[in-house]
C-alpha atoms as a PDB file:
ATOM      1  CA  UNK A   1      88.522 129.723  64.700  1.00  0.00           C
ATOM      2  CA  UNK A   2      87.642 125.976  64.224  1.00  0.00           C
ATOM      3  CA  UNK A   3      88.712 125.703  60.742  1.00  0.00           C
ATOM      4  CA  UNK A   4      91.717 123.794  60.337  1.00  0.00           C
ATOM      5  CA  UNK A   5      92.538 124.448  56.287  1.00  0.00           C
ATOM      6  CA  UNK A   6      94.288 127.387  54.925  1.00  0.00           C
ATOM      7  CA  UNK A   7      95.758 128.555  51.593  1.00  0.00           C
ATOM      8  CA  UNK A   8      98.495 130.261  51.325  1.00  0.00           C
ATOM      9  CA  UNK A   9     100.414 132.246  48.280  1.00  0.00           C
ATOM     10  CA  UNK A  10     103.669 133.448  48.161  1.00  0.00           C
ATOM     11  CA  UNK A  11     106.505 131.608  49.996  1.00  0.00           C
ATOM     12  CA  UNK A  12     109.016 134.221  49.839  1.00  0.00           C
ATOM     13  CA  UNK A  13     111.663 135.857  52.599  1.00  0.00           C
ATOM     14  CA  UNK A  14     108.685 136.149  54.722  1.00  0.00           C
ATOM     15  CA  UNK A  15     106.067 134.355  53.557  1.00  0.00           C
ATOM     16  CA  UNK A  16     107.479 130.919  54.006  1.00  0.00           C
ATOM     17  CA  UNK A  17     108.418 131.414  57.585  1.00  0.00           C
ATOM     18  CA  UNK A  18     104.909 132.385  58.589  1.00  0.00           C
ATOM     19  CA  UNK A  19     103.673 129.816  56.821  1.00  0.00           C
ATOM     20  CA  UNK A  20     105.423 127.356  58.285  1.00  0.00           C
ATOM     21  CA  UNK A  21     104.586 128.908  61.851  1.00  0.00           C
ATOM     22  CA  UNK A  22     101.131 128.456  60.905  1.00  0.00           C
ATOM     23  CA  UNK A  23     101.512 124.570  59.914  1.00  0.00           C
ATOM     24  CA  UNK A  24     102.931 124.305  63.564  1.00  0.00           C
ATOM     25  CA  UNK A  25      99.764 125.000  64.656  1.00  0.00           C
ATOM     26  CA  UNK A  26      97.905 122.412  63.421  1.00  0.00           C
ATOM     27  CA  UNK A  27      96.476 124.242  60.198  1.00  0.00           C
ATOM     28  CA  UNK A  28      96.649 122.316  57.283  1.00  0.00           C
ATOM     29  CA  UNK A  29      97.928 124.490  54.013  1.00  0.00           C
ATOM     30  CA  UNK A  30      97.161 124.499  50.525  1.00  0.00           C
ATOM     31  CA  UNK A  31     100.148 126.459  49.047  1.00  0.00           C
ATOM     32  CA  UNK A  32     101.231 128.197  45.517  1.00  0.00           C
ATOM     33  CA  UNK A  33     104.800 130.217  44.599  1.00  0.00           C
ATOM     34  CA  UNK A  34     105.478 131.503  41.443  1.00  0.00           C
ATOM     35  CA  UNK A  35     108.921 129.368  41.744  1.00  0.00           C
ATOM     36  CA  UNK A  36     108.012 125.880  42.933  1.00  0.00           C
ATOM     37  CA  UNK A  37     111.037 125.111  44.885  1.00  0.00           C
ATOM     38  CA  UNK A  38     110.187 127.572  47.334  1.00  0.00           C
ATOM     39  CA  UNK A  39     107.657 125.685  48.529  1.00  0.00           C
ATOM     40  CA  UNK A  40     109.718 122.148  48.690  1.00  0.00           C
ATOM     41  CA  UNK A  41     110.476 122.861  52.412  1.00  0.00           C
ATOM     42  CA  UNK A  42     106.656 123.310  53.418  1.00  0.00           C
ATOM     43  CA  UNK A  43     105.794 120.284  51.261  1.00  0.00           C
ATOM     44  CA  UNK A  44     107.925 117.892  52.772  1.00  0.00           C
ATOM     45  CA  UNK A  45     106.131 118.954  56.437  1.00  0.00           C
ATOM     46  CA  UNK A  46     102.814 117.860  55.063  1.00  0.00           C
ATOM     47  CA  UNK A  47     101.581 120.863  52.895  1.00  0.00           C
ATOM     48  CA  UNK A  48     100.314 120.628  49.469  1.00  0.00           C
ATOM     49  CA  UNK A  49     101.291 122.068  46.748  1.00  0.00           C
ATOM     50  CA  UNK A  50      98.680 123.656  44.277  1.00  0.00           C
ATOM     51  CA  UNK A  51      99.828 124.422  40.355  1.00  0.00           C
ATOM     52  CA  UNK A  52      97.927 127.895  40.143  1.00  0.00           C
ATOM     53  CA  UNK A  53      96.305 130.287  43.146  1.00  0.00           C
ATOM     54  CA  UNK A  54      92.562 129.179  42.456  1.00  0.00           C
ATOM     55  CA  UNK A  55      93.505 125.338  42.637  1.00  0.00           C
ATOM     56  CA  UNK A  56      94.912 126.501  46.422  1.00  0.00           C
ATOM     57  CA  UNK A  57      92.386 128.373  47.830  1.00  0.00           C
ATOM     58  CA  UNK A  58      88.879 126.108  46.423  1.00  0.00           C
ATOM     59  CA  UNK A  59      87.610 124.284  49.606  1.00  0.00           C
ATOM     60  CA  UNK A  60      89.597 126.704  52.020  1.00  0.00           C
ATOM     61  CA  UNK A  61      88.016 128.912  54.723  1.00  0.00           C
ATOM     62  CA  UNK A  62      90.891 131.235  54.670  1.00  0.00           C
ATOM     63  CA  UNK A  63      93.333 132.421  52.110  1.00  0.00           C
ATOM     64  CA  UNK A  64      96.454 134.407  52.793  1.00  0.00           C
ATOM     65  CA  UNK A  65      98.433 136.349  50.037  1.00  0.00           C
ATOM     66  CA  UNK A  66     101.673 137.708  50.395  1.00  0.00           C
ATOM     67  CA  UNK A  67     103.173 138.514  46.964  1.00  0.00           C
ATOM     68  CA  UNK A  68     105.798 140.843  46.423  1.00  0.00           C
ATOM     69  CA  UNK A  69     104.151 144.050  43.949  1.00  0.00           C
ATOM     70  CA  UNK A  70     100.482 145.341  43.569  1.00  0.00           C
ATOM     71  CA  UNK A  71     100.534 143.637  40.009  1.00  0.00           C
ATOM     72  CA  UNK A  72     101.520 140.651  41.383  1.00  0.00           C
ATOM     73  CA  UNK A  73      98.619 141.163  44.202  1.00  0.00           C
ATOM     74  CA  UNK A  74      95.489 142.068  41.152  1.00  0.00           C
ATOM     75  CA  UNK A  75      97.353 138.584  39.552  1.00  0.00           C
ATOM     76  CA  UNK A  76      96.959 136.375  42.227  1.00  0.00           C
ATOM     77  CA  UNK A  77      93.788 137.359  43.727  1.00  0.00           C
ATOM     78  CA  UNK A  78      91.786 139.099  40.752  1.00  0.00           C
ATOM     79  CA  UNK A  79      93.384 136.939  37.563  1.00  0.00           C
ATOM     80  CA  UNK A  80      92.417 134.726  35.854  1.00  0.00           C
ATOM     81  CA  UNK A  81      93.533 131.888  37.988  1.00  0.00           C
ATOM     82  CA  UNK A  82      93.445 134.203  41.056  1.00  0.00           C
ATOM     83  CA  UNK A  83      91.800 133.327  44.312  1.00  0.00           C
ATOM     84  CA  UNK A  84      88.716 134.782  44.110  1.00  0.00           C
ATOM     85  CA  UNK A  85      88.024 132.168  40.960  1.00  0.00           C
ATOM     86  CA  UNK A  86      87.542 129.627  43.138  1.00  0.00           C
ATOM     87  CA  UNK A  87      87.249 131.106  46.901  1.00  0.00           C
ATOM     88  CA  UNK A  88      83.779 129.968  48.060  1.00  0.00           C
ATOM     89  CA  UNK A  89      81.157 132.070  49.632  1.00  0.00           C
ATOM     90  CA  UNK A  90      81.672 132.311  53.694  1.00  0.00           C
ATOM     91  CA  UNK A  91      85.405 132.393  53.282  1.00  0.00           C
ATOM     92  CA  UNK A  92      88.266 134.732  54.107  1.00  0.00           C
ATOM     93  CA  UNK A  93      90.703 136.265  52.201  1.00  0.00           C
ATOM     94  CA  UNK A  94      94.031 137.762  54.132  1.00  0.00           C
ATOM     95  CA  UNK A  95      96.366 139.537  51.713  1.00  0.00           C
ATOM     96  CA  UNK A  96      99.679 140.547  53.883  1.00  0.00           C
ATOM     97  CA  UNK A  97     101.556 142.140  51.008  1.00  0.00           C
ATOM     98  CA  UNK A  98     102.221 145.667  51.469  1.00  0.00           C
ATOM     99  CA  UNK A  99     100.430 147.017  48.394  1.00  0.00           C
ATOM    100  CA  UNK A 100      98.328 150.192  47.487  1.00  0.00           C
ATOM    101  CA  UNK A 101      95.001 151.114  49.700  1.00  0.00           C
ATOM    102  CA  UNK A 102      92.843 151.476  46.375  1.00  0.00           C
ATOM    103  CA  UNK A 103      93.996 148.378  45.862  1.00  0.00           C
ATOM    104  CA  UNK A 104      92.530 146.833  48.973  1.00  0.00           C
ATOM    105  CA  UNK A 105      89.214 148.354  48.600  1.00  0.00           C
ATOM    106  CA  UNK A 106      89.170 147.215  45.148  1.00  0.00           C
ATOM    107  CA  UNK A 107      89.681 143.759  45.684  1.00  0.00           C
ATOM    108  CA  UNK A 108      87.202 143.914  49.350  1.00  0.00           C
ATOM    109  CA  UNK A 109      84.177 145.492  46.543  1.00  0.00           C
ATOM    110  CA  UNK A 110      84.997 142.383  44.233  1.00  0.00           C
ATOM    111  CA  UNK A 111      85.865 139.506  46.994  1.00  0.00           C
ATOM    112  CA  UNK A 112      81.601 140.921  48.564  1.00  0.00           C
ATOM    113  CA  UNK A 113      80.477 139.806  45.049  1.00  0.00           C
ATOM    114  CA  UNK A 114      81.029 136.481  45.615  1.00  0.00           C
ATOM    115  CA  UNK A 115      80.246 136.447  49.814  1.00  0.00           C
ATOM    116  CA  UNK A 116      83.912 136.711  50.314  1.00  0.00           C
ATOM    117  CA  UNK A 117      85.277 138.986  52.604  1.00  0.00           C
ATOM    118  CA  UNK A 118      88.726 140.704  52.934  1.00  0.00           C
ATOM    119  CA  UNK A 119      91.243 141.372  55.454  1.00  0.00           C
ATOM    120  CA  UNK A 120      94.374 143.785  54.355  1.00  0.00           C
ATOM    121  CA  UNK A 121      96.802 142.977  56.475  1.00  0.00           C
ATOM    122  CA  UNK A 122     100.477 143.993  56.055  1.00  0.00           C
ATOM    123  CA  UNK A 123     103.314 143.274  58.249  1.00  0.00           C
ATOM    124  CA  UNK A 124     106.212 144.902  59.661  1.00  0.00           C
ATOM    125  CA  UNK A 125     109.313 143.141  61.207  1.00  0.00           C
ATOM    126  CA  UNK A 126     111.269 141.773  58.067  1.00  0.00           C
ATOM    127  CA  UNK A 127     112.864 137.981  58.171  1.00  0.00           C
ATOM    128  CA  UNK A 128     113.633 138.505  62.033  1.00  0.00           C
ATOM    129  CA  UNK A 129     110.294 139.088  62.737  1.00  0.00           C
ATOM    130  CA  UNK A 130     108.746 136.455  60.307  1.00  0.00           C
ATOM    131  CA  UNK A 131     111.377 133.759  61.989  1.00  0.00           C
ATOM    132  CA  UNK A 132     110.360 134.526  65.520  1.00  0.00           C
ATOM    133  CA  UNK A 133     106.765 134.917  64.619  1.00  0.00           C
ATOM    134  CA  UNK A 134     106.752 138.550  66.729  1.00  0.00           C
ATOM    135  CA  UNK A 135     105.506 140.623  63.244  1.00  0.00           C
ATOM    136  CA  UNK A 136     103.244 143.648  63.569  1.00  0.00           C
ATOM    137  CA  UNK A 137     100.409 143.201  61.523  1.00  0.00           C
ATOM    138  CA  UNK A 138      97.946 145.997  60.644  1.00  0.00           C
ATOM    139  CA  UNK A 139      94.692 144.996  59.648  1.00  0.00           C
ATOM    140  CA  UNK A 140      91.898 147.287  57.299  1.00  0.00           C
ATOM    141  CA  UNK A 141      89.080 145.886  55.906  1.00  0.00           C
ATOM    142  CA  UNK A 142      85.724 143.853  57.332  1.00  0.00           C
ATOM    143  CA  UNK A 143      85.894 143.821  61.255  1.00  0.00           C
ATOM    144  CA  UNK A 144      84.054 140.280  62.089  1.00  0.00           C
ATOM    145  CA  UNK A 145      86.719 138.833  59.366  1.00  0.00           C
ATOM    146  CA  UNK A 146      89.691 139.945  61.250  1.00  0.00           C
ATOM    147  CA  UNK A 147      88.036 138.651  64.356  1.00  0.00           C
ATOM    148  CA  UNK A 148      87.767 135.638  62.426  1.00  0.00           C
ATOM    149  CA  UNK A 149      91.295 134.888  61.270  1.00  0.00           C
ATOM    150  CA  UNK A 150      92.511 136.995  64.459  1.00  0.00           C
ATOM    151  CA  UNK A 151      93.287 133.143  66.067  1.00  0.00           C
ATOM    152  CA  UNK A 152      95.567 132.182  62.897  1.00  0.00           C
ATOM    153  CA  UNK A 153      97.344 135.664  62.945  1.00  0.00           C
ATOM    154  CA  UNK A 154      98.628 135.179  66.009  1.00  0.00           C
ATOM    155  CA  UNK A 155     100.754 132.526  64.694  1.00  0.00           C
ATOM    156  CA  UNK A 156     102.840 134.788  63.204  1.00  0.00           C
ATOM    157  CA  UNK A 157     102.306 138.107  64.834  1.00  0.00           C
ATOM    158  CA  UNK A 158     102.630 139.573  68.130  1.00  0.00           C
ATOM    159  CA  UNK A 159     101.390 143.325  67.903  1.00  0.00           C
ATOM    160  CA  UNK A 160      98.221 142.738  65.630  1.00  0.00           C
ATOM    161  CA  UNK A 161      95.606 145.539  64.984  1.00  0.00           C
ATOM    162  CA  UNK A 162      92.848 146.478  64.014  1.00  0.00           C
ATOM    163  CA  UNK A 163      92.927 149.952  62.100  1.00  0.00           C
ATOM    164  CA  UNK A 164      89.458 150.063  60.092  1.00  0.00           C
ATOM    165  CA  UNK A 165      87.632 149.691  57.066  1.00  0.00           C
ATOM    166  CA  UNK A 166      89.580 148.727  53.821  1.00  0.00           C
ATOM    167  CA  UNK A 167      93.076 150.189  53.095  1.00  0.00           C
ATOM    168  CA  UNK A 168      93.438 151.360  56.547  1.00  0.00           C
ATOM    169  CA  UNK A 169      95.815 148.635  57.251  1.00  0.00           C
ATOM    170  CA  UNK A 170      97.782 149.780  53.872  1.00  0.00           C
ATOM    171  CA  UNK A 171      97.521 153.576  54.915  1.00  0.00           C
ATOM    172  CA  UNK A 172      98.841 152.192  58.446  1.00  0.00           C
ATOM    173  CA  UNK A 173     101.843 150.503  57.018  1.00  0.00           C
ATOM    174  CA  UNK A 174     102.729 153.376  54.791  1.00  0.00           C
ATOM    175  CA  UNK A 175     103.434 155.475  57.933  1.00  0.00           C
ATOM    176  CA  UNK A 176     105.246 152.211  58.973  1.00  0.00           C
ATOM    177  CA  UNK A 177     107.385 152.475  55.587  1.00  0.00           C
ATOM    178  CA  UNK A 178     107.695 156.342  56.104  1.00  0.00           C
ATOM    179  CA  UNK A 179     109.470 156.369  59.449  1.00  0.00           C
ATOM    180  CA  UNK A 180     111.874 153.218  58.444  1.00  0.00           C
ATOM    181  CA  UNK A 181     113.221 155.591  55.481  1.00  0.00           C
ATOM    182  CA  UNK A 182     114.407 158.744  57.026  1.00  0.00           C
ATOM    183  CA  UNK A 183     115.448 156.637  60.307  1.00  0.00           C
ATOM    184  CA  UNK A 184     117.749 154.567  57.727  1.00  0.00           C
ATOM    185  CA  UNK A 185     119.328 157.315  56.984  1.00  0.00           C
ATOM    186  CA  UNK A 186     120.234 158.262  60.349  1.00  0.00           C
ATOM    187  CA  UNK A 187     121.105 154.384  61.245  1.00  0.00           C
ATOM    188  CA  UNK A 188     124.033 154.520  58.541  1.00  0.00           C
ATOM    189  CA  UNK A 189     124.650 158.140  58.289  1.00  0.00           C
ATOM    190  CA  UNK A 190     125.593 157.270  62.420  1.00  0.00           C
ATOM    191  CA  UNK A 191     127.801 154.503  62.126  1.00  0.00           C
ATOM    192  CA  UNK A 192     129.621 156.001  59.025  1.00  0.00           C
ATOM    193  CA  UNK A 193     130.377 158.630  61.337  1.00  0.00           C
ATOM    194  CA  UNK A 194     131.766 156.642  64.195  1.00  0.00           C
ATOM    195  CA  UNK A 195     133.482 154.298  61.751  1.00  0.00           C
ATOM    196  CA  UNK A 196     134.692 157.208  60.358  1.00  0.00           C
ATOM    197  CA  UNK A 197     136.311 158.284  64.029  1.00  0.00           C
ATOM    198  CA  UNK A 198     137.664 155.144  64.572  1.00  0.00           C
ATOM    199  CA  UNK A 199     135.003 153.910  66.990  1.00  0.00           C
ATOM    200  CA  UNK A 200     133.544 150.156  66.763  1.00  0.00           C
ATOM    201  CA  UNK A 201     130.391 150.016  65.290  1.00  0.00           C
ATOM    202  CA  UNK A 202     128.960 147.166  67.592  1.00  0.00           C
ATOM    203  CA  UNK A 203     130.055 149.144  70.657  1.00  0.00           C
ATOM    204  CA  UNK A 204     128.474 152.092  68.999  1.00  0.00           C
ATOM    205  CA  UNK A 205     125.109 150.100  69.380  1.00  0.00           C
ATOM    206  CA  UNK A 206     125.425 148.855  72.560  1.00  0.00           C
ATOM    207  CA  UNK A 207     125.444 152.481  73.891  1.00  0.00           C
ATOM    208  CA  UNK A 208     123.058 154.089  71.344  1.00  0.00           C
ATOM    209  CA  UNK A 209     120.641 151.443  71.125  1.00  0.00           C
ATOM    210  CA  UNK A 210     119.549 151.380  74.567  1.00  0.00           C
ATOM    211  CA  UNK A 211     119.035 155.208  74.815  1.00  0.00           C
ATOM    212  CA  UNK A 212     116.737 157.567  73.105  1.00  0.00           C
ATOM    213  CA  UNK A 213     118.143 157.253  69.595  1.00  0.00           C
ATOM    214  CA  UNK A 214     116.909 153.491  70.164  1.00  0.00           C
ATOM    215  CA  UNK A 215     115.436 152.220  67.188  1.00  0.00           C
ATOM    216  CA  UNK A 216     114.598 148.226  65.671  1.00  0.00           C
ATOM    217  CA  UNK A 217     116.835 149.393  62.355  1.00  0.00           C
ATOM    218  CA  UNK A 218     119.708 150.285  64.869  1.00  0.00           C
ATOM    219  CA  UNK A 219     119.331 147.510  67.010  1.00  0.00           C
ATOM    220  CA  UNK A 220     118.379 144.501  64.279  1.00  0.00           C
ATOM    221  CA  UNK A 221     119.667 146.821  60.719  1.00  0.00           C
ATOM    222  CA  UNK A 222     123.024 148.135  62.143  1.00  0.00           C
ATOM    223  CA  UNK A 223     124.110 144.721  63.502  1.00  0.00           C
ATOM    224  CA  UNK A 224     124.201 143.183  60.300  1.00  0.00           C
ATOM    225  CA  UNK A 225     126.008 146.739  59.078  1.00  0.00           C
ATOM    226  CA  UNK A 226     128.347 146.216  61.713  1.00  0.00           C
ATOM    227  CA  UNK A 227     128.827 142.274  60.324  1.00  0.00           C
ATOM    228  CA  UNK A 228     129.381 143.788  56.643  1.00  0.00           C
ATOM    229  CA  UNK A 229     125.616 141.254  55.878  1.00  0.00           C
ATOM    230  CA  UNK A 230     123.833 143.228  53.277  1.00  0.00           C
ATOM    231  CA  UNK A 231     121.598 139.970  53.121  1.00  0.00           C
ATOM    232  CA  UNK A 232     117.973 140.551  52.781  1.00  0.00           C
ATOM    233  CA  UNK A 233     115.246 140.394  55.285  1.00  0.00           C
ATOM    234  CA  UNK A 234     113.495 143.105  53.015  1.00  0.00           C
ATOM    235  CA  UNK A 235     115.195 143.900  49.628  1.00  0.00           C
ATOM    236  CA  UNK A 236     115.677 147.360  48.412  1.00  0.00           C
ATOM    237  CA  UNK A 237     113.818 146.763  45.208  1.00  0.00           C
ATOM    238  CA  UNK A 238     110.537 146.172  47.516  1.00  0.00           C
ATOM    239  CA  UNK A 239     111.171 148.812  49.744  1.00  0.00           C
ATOM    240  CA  UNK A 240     111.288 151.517  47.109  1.00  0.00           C
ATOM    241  CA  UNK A 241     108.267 150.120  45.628  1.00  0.00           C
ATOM    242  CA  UNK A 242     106.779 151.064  49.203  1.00  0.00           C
ATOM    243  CA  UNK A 243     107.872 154.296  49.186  1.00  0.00           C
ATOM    244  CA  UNK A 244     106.662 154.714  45.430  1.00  0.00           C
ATOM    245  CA  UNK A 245     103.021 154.127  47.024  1.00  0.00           C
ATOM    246  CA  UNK A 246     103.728 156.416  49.711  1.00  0.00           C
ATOM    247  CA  UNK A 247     104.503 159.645  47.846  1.00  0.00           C
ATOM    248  CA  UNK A 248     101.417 158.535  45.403  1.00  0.00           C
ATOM    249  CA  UNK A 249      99.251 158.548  48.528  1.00  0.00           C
ATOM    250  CA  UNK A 250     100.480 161.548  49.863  1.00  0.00           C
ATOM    251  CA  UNK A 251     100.014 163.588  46.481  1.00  0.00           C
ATOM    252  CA  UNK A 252      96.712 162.354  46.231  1.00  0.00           C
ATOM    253  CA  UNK A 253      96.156 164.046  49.781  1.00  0.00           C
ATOM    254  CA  UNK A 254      98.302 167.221  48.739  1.00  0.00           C
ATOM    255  CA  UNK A 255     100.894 166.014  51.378  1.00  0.00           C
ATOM    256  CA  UNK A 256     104.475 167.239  50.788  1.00  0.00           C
ATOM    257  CA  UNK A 257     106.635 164.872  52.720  1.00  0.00           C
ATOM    258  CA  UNK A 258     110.064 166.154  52.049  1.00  0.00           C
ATOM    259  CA  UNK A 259     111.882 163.813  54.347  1.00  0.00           C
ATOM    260  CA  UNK A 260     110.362 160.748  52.341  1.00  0.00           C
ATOM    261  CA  UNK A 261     111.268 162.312  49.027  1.00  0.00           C
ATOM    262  CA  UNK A 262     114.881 161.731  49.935  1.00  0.00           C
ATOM    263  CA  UNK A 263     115.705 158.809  50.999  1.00  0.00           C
ATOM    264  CA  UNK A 264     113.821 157.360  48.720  1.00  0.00           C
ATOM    265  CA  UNK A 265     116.066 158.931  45.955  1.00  0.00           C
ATOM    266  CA  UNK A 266     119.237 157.559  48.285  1.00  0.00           C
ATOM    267  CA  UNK A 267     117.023 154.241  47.681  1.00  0.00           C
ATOM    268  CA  UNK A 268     116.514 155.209  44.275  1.00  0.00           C
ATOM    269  CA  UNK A 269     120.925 155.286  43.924  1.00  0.00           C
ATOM    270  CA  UNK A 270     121.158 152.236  46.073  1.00  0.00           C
ATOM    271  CA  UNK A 271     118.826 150.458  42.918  1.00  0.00           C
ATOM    272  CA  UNK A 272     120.907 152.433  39.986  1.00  0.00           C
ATOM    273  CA  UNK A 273     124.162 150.860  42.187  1.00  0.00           C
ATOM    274  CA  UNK A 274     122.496 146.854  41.351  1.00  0.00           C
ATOM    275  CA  UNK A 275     121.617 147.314  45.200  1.00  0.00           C
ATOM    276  CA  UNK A 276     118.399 146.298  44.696  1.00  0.00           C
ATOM    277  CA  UNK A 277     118.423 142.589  45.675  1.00  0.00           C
ATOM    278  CA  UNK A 278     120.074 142.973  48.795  1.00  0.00           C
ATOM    279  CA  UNK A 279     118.646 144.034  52.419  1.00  0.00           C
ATOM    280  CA  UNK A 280     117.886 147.737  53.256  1.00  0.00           C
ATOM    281  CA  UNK A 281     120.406 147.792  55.017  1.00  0.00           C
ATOM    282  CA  UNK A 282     122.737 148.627  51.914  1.00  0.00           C
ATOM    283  CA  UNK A 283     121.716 151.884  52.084  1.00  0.00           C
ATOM    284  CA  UNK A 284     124.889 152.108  53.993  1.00  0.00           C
ATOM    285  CA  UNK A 285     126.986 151.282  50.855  1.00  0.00           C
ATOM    286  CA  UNK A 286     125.802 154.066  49.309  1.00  0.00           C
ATOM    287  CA  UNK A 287     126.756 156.726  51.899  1.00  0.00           C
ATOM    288  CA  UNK A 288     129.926 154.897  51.987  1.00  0.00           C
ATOM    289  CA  UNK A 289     130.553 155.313  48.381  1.00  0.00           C
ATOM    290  CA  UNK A 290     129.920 159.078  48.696  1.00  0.00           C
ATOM    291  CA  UNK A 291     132.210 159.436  51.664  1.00  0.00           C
ATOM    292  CA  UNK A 292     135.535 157.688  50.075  1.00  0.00           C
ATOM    293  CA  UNK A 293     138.522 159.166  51.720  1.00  0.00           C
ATOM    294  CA  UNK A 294     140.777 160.509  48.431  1.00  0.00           C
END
């Protein structure tokens, strides 16, 4: 698209990377962050900051969002000093957060009130992804509006798609979400196992990770097991809070989804353990702790 002038809320893990991809395209970015000094970095390369989410996205064609809860998501966009206060008729509005698929329909009936329309568009690929710009975004909502914003997407994204109306980028990333939990627990049950036998866990995925157990969370996840970095490039706390809108969803279809139900109670330990800042990778801790040679 033409339009040079974006907002953008939520400079998080994720967010600020892709932001920052998109500045090195040429777009210039109103941004807001609940914490200021997450924004300093994207500031001092020529963005400006905005004191609430309406003061960012007046004047803009497009506005991203990429928050961390559903709350936080109705706050920012439908609040009292959310986006759609000030987002003028003709414009965009992107929100990337993984969040509920009522949700997105909600806010794509409200944004057509005021000749907005919405994009839901969450991503897959944690901080590695964000860095590199090769996310996986999945895209619900109005079809000429992801057309629109498909240029600035591309930033930040490598596999982007369109899925359907609104929520069906939501419902696509909750499959996303789905297959990441019960492969976790294969990634660490694995490597406690050949830890266990004495075996190296970076050889371990050199062999496995090229073969048909191949996975991104063996390949990207187990390497930072392997490096004892429980870091975050997607906290725990976040990633149950995904899984929490799964098994909603799937209830509300009459869906039993068994495999989902556990890990996220393994998820559910790693948060009782004060796991829940740290990467999802910690699940491994948690096996570990249950495995403790006497």
């Amino acid at each position: 698209m033409a339009d040079k002038k974006a907002a953008w809320i939520g400079t998080g893990v994720m967010g600020k990377a892709m932001c920052g991809h998109l500045m090195g395209k040429g777009y210039g970015l109103r941004v807001y962050n609940r914490t200021k000094a997450k924004t300093d970095e994207l500031v001092a390369k020529g963005a400006v900051w905005c004191n609430t989410p309406a003061e960012a996205a007046e004047g803009c064609d497009v506005i991203f969002t990429i928050v961390g809860y559903p709350v936080d998501v109705e706050k920012v966009i439908l609040g009292e000093d959310g986006v759609l206060k000030t987002a003028a008729s003709g414009s965009v509005l992107v929100d990337m957060t993984t969040s509920e698929p009522s949700l997105a329909v909600r806010i794509a009936e409200e944004a057509a009130k005021k000749g907005v329309t919405s994009v839901d568009a969450p991503v897959s690929g944690g901080d590695v992804g964000a860095k590199n710009g090769t996310l996986a975004i999945m895209c619900g909502g109005d079809e000429a509006a992801y057309n629109r914003v498909l240029p600035l997407l591309e930033a930040f994204g490598k596999n982007i798609k369109y899925m359907g109306g609104a929520g069906a980028g939501q419902h696509t990333k909750m499959c996303n979400q789905i297959l990441i939990s019960t492969n976790m627990i294969g990634v660490v049950e694995s490597l406690l196992y050949g830890h266990r036998a004495g075996l190296g866990m970076d050889e371990i995925i050199d062999v496995i990770g090229s073969g048909a157990a191949a996975s991104w969370s063996i390949n990207n996840l187990g390497r930072r097991i392997a490096a004892d970095n429980f870091d975050p490039g997607f906290m725990i706390k976040h990633f149950v809070k995904d899984m929490g809108i799964a098994l909603k969803e799937a209830a509300r279809m009459n869906l039993s989804l068994p495999g989902l139900a556990l890990a996220n109670q393994f998820y559910l330990d790693a948060m009782a353990q004060g796991l829940e800042n740290r990467g999802t990778q910690a699940l491994y801790k948690v096996f570990q702790a249950m495995n403790k040679e006497g």
